[in-house]
N, C-alpha and C. Protein backbone atom coordinates (compact mmCIF):
# COMPACT_ATOMS: atom_id res chain seq x y z
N UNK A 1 -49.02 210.81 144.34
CA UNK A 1 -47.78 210.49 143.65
C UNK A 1 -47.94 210.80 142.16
N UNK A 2 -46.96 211.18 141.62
CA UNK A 2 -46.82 211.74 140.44
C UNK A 2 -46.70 210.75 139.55
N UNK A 3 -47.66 210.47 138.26
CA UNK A 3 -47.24 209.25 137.47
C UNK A 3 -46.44 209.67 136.58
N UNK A 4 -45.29 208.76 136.43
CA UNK A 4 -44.55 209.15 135.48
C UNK A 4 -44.71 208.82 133.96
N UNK A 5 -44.68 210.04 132.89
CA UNK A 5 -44.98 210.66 131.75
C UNK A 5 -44.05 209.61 130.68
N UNK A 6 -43.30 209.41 131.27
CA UNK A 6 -41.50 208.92 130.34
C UNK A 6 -40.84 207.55 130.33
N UNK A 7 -41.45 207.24 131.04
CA UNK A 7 -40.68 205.55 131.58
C UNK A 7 -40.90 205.03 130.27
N UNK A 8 -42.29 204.48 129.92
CA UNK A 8 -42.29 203.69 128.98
C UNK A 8 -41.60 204.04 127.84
N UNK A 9 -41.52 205.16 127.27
CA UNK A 9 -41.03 206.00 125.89
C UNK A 9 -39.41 205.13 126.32
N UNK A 10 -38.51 205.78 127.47
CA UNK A 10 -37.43 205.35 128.00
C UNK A 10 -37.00 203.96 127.41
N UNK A 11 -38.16 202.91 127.92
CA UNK A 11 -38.18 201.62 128.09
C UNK A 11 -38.26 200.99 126.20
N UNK A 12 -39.02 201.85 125.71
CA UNK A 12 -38.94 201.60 124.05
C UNK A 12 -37.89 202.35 123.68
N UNK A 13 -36.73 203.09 123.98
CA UNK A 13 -35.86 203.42 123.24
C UNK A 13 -34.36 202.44 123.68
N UNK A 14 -34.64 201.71 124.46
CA UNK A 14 -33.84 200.31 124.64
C UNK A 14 -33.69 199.53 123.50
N UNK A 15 -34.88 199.31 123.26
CA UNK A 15 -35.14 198.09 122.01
C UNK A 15 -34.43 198.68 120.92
N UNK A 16 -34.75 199.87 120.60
CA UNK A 16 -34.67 200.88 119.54
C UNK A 16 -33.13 200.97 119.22
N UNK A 17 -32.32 201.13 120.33
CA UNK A 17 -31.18 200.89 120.22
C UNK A 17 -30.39 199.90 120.40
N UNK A 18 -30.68 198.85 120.58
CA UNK A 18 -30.11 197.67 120.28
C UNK A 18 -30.41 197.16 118.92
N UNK A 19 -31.39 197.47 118.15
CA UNK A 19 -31.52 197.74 116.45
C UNK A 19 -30.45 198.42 116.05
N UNK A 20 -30.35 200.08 116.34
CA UNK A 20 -29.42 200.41 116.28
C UNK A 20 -28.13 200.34 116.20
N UNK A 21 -27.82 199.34 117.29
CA UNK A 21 -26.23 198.61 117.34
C UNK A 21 -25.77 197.55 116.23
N UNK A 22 -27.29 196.87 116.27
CA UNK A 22 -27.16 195.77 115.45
C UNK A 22 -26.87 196.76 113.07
N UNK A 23 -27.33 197.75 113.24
CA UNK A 23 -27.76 198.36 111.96
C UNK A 23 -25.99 198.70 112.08
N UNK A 24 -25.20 199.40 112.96
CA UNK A 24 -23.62 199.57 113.09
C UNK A 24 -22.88 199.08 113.00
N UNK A 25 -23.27 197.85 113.31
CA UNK A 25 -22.29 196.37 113.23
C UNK A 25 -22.59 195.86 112.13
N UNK A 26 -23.48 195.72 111.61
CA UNK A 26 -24.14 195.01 109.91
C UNK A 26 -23.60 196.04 108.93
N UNK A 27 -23.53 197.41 109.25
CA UNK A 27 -22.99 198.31 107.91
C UNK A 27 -21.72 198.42 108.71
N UNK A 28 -20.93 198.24 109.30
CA UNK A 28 -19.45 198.25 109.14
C UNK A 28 -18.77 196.82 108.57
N UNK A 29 -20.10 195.67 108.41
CA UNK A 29 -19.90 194.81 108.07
C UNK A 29 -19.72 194.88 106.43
N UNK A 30 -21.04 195.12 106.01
CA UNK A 30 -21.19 195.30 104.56
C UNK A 30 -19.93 196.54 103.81
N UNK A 31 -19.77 197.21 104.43
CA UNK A 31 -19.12 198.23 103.90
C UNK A 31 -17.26 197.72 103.55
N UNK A 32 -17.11 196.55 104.69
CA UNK A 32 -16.26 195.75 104.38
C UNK A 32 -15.91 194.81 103.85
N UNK A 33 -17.37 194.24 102.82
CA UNK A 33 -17.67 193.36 102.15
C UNK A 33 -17.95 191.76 102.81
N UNK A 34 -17.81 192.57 103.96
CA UNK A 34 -18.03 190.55 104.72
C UNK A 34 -19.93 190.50 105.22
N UNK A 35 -20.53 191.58 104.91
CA UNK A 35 -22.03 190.83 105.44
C UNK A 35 -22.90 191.81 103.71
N UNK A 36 -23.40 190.36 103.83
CA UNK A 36 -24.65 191.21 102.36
C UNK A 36 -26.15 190.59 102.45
N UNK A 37 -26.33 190.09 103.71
CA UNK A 37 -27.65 189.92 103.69
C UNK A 37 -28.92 191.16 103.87
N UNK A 38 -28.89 191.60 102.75
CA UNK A 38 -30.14 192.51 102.58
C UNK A 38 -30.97 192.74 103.15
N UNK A 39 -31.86 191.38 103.61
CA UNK A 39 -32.74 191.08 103.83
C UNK A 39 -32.87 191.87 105.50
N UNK A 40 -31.73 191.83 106.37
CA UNK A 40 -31.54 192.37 107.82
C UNK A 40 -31.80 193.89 107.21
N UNK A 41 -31.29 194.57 106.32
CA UNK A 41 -31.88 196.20 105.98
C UNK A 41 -33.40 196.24 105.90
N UNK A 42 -33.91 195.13 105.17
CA UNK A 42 -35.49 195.53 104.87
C UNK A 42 -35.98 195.19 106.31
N UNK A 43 -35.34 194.00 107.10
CA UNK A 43 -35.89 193.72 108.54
C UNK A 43 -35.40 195.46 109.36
N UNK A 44 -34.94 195.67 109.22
CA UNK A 44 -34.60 196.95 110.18
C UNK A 44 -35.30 198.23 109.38
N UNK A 45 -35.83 198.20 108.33
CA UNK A 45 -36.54 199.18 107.65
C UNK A 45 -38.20 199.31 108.22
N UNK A 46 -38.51 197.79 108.81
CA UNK A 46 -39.93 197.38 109.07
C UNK A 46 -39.88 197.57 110.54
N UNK A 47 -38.66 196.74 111.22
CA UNK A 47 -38.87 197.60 112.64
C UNK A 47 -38.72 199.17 112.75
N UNK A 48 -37.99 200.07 112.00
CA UNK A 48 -38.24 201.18 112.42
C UNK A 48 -39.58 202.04 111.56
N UNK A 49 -40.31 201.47 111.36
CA UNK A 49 -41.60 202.15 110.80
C UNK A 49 -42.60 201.57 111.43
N UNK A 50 -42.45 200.25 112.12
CA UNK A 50 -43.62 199.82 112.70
C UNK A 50 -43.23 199.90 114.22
N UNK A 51 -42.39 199.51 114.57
CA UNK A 51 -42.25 200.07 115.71
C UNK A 51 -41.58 201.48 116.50
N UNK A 52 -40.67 201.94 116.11
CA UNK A 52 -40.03 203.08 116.24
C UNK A 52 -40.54 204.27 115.66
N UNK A 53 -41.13 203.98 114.78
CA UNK A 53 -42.25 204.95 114.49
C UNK A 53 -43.43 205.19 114.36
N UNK A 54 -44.50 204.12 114.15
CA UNK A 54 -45.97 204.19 113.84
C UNK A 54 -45.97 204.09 115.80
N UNK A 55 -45.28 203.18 116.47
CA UNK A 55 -45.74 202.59 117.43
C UNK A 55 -45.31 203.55 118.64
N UNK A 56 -43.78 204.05 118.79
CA UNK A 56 -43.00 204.53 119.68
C UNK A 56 -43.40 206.16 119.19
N UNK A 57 -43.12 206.62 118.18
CA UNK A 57 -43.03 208.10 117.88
C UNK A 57 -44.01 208.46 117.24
N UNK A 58 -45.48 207.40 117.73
CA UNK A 58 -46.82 207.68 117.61
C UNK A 58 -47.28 208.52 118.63
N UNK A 59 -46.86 207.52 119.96
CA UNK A 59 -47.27 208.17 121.74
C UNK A 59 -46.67 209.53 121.57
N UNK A 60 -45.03 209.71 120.97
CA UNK A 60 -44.71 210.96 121.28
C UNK A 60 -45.24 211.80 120.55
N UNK A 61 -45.29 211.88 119.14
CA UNK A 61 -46.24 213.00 118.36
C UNK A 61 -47.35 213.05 119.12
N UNK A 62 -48.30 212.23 119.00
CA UNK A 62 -49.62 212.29 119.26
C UNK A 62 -49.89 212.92 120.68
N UNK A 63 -49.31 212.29 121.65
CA UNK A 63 -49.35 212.19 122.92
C UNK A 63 -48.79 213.24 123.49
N UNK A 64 -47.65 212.99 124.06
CA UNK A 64 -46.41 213.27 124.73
C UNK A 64 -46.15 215.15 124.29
N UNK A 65 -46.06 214.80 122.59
CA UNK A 65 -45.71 216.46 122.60
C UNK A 65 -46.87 217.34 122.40
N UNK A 66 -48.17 216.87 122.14
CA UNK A 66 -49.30 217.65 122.30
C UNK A 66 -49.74 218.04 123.32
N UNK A 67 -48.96 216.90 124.44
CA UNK A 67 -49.43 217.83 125.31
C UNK A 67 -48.98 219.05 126.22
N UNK A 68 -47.87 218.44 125.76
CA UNK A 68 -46.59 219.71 126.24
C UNK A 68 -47.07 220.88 125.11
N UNK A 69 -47.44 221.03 124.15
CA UNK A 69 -47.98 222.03 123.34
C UNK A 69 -48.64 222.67 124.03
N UNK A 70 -49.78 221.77 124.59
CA UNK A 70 -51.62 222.74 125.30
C UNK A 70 -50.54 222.92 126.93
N UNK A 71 -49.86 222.31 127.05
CA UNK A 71 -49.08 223.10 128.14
C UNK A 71 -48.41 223.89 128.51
N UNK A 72 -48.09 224.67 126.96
CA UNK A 72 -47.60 225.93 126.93
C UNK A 72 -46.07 226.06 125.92
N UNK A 73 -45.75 225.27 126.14
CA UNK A 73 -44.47 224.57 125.02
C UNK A 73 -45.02 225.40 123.71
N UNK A 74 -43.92 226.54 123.00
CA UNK A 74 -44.71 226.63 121.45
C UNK A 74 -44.19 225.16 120.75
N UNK A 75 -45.16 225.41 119.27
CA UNK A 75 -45.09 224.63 118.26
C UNK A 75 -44.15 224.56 117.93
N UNK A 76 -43.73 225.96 117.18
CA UNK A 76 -43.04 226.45 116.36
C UNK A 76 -41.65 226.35 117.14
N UNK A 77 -39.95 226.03 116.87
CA UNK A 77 -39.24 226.90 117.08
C UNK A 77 -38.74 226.75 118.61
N UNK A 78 -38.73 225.17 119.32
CA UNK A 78 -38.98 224.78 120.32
C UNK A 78 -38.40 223.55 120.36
N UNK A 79 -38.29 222.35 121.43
CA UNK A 79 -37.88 221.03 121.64
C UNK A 79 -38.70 220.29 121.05
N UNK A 80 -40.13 220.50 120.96
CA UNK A 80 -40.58 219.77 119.93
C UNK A 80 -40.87 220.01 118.91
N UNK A 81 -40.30 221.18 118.26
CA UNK A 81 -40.01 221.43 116.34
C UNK A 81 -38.87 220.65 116.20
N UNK A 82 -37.99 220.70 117.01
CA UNK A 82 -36.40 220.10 116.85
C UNK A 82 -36.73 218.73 116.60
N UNK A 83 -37.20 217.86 117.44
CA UNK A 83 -37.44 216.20 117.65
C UNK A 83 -38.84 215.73 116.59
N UNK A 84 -39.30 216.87 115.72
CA UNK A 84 -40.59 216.46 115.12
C UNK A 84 -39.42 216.74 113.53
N UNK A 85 -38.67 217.80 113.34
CA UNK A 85 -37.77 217.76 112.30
C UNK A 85 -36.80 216.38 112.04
N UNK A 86 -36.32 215.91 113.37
CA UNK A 86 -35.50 214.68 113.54
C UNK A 86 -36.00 213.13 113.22
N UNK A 87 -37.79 213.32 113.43
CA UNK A 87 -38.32 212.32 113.11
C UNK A 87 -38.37 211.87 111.84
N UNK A 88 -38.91 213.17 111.08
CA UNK A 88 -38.73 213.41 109.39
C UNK A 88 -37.61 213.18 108.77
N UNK A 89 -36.23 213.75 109.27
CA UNK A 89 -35.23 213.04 108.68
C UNK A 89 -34.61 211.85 108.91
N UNK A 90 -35.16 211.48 110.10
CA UNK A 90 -35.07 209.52 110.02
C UNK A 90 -35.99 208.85 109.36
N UNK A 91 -37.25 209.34 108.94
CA UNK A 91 -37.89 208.62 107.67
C UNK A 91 -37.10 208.79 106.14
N UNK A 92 -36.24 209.95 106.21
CA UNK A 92 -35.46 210.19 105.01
C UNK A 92 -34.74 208.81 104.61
N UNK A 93 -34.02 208.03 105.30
CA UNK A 93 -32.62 207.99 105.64
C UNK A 93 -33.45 206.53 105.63
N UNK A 94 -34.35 206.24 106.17
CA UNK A 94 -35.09 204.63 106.47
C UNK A 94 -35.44 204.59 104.76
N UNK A 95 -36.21 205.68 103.98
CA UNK A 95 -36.48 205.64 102.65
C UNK A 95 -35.37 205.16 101.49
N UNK A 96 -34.31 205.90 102.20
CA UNK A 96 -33.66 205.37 101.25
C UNK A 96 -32.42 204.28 101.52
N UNK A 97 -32.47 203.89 102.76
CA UNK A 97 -32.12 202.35 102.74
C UNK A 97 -32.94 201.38 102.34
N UNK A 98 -34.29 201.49 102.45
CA UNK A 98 -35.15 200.51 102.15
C UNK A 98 -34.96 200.27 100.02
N UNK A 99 -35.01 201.94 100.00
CA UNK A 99 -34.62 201.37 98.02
C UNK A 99 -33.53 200.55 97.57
N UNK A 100 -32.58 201.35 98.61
CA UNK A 100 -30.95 200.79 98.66
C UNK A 100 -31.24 198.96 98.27
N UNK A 101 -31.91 198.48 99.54
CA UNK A 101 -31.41 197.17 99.79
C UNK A 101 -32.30 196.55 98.82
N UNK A 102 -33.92 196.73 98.29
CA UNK A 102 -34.75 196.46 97.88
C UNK A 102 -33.53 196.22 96.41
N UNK A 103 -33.15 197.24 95.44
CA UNK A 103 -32.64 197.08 94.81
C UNK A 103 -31.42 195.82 94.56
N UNK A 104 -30.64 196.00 95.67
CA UNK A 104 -29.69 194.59 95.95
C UNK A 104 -29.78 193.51 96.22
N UNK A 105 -31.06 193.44 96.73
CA UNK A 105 -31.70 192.37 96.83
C UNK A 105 -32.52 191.60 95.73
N UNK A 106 -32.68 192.11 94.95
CA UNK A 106 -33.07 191.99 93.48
C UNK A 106 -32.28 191.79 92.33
N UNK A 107 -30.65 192.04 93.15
CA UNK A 107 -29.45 191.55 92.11
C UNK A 107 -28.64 192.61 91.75
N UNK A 108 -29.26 193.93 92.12
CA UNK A 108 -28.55 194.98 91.35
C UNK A 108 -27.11 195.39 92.01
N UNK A 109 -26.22 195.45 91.57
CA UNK A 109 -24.52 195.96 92.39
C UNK A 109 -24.29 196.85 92.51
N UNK A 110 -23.69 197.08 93.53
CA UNK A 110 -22.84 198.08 93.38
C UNK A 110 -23.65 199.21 94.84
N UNK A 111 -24.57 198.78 95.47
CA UNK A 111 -25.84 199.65 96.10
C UNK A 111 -24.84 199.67 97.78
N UNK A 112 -23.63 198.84 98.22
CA UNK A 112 -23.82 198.83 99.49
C UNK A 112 -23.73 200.13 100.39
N UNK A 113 -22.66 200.98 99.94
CA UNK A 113 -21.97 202.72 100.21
C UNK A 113 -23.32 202.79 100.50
N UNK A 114 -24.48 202.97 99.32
CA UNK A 114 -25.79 203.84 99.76
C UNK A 114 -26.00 203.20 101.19
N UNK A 115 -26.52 201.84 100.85
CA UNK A 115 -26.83 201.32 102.18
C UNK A 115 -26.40 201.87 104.01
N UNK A 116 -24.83 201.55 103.36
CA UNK A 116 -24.16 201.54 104.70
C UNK A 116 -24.44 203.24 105.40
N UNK A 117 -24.65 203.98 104.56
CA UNK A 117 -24.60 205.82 104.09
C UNK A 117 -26.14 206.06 105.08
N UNK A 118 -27.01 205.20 104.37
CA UNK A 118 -28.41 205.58 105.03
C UNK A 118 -28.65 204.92 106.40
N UNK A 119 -28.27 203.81 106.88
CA UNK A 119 -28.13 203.50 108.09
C UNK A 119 -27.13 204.06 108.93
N UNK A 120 -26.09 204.21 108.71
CA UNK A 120 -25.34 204.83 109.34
C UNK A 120 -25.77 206.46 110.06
N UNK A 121 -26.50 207.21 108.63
CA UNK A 121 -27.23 208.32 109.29
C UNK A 121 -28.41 208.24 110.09
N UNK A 122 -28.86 207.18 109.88
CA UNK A 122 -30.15 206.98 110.38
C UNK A 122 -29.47 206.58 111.63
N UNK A 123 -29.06 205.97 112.37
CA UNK A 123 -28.12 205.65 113.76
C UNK A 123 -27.64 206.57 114.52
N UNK A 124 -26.80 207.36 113.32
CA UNK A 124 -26.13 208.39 114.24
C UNK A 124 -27.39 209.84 114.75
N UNK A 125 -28.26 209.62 113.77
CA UNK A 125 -29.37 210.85 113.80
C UNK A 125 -30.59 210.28 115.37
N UNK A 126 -30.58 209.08 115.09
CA UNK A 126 -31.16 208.34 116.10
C UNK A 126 -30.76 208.18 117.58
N UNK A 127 -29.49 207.67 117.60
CA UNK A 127 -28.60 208.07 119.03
C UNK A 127 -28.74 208.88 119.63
N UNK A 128 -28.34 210.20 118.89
CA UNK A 128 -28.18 211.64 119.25
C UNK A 128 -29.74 212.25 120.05
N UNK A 129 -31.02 211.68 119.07
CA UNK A 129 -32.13 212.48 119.19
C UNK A 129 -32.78 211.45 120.53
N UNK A 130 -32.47 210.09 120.66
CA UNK A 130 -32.60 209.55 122.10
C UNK A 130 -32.25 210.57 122.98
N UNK A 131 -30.30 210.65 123.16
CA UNK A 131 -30.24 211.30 123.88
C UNK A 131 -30.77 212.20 124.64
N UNK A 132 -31.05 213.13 123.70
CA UNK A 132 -31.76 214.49 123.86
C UNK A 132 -33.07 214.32 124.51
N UNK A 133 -33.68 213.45 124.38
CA UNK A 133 -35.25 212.89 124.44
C UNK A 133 -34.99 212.50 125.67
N UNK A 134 -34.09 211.59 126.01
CA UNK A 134 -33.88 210.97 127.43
C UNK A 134 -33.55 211.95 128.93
N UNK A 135 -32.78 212.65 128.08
CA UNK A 135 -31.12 213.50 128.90
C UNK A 135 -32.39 214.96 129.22
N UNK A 136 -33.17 215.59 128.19
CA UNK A 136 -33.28 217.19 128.02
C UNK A 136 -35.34 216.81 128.02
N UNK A 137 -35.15 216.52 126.74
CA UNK A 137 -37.07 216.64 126.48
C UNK A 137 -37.81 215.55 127.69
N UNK A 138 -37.58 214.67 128.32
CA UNK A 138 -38.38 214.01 129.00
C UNK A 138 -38.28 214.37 130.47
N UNK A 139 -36.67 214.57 131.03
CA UNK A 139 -36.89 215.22 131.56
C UNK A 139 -37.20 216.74 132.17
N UNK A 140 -37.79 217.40 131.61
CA UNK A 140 -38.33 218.63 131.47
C UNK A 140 -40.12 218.40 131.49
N UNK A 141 -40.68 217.21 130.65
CA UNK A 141 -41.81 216.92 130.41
C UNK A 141 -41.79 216.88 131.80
N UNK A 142 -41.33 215.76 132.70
CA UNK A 142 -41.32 215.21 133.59
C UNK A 142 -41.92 216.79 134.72
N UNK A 143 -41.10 217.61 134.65
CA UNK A 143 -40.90 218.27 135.99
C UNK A 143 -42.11 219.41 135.45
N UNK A 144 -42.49 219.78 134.62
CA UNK A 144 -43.58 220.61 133.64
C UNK A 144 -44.93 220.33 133.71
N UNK A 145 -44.99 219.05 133.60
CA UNK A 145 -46.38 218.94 133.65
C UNK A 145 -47.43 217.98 134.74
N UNK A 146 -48.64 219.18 134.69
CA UNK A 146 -49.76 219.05 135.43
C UNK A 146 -49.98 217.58 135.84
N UNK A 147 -50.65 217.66 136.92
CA UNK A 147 -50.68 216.49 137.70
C UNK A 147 -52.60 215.75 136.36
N UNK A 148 -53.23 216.73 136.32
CA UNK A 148 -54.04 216.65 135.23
C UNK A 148 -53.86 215.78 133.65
N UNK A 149 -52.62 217.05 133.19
CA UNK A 149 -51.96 215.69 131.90
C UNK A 149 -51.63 214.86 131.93
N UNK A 150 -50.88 214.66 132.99
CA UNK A 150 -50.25 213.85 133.16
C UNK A 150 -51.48 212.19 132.98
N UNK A 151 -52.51 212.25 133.44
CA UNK A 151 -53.31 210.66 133.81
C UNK A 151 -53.87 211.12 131.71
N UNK A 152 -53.96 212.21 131.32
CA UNK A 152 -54.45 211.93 129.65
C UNK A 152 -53.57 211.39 128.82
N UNK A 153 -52.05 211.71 129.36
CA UNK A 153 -50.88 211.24 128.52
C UNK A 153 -50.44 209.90 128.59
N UNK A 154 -50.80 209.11 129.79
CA UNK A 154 -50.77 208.12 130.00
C UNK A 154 -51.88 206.83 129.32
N UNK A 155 -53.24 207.72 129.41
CA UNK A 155 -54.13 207.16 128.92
C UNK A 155 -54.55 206.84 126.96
N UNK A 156 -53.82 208.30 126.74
CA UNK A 156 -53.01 208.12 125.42
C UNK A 156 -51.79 207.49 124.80
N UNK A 157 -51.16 206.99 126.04
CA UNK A 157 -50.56 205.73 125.58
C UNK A 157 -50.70 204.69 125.28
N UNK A 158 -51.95 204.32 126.35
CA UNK A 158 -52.61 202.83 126.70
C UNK A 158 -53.40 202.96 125.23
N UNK A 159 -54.10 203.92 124.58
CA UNK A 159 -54.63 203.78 123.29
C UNK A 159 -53.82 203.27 122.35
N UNK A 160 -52.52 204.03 121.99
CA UNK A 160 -51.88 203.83 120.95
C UNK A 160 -51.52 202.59 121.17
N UNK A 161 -51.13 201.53 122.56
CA UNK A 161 -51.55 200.46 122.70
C UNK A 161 -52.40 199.40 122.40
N UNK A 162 -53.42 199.56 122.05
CA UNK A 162 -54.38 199.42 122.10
C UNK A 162 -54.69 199.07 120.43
N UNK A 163 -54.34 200.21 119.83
CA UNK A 163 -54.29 200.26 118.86
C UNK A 163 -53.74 199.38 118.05
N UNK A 164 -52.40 199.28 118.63
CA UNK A 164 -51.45 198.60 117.88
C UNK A 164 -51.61 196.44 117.71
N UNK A 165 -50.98 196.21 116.84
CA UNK A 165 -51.25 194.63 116.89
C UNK A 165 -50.76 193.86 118.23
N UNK A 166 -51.56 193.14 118.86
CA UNK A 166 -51.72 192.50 120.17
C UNK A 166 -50.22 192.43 120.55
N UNK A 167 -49.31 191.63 119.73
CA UNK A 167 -47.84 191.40 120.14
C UNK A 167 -46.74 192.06 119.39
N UNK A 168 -46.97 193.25 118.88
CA UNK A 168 -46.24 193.99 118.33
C UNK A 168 -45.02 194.04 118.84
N UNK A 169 -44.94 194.59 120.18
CA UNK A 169 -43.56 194.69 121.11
C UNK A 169 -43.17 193.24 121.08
N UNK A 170 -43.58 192.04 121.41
CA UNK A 170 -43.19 190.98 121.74
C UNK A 170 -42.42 190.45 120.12
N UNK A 171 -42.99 190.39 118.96
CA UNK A 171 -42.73 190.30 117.99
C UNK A 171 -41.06 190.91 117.60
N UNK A 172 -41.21 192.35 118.03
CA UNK A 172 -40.15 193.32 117.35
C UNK A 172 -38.85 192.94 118.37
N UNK A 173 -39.56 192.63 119.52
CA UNK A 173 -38.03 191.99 120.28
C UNK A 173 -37.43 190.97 120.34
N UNK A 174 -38.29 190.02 118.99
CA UNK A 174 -37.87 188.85 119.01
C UNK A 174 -37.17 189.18 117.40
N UNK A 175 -37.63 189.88 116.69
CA UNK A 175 -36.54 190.22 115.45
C UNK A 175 -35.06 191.03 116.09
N UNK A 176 -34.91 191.61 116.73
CA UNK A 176 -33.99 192.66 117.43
C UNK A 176 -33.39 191.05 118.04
N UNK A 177 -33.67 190.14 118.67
CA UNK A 177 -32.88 188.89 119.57
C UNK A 177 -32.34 188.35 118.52
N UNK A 178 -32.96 187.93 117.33
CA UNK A 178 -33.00 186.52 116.38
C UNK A 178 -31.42 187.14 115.82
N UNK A 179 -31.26 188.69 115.41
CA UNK A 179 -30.57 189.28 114.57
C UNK A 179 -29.35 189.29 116.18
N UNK A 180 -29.69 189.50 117.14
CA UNK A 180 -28.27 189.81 117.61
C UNK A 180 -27.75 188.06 118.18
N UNK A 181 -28.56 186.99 118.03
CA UNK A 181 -27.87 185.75 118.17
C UNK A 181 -27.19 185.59 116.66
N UNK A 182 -27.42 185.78 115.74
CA UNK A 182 -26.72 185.65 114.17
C UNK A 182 -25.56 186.62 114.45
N UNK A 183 -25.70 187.35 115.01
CA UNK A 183 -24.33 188.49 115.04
C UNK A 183 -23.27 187.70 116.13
N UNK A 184 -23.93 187.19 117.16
CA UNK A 184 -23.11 186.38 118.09
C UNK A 184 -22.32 185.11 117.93
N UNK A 185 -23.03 184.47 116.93
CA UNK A 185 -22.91 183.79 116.00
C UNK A 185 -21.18 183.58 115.44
């Protein structure tokens, strides 16, 4: 039986987007002047660098698209130049919400437009590149590769696991809950 390459990636872009929803609903908030707690930008600045990216789009750099590389996939000019460009410009967009709010949070006015501007891209850039990841790049990984990579890619998950702080996931889904009971609220 074939182990599957994608589930878990799948299973972390759940979380990922329910951040997401919550970052849509908080900047259509702010942008309307009814939510200004900052503090949910710098919280959504930390989940997507520690988890969505050091943690989630660690396995896939590291993992996932290297090995589709040595599997014949070019570098260059390919599904994974596209989703390795997409990663980079969601660190753009996380950079400069994090100054955004850092600043407003410190008193300064007038910052929310940026705010709402950099999450908003960061969401819509995020959505889209799930998609694609879910819908096109995973499954393709899926049907592509060797019964061989397949147990290294897995095992390079369990590292970056491994790696990571004991309750990282457990942690990040309890900031992603705490924030959507305040929204329910």
């Amino acid at each position: 039986m074939k182990q599957d390459i994608t589930l878990a990636l799948k299973h972390e872009h759940q979380l990922i987007l329910r951040m997401l929803s919550l970052l849509e609903k908080n900047a259509n908030l702010t942008e309307a002047g009814k939510f200004n707690d900052y503090q949910f930008y710098l919280d959504g600045v930390d989940f997507i660098r520690n988890y969505a990216d050091r943690f989630h789009h660690a396995k896939e750099e590291d993992v996932l698209f290297e090995a589709l590389i040595e599997n014949g996939m070019p570098r260059a000019n390919s599904p994974v130049a596209a989703m390795l460009t997409e990663h980079d410009m969601g660190r753009a967009f996380v950079r400069e919400m994090e100054e955004a709010a850092t600043r407003a949070l410190d008193g300064e006015r007038g910052l929310e437009q940026t705010i709402v501007d950099a999450a908003r891209g960061y969401l819509e850039l995020l959505r889209e590149h799930i998609y694609k990841e879910d819908n096109i790049l995973y499954p393709l990984a899926e049907r592509l590769m060797p019964d061989a990579l397949r147990e290294r890619i897995v095992a390079g998950y369990r590292a970056a696991e491994k790696r990571a702080e004991a309750d990282l996931e457990d942690h990040y889904r309890e900031v992603v809950e705490g924030y959507e009971q305040k929204a329910a609220a």
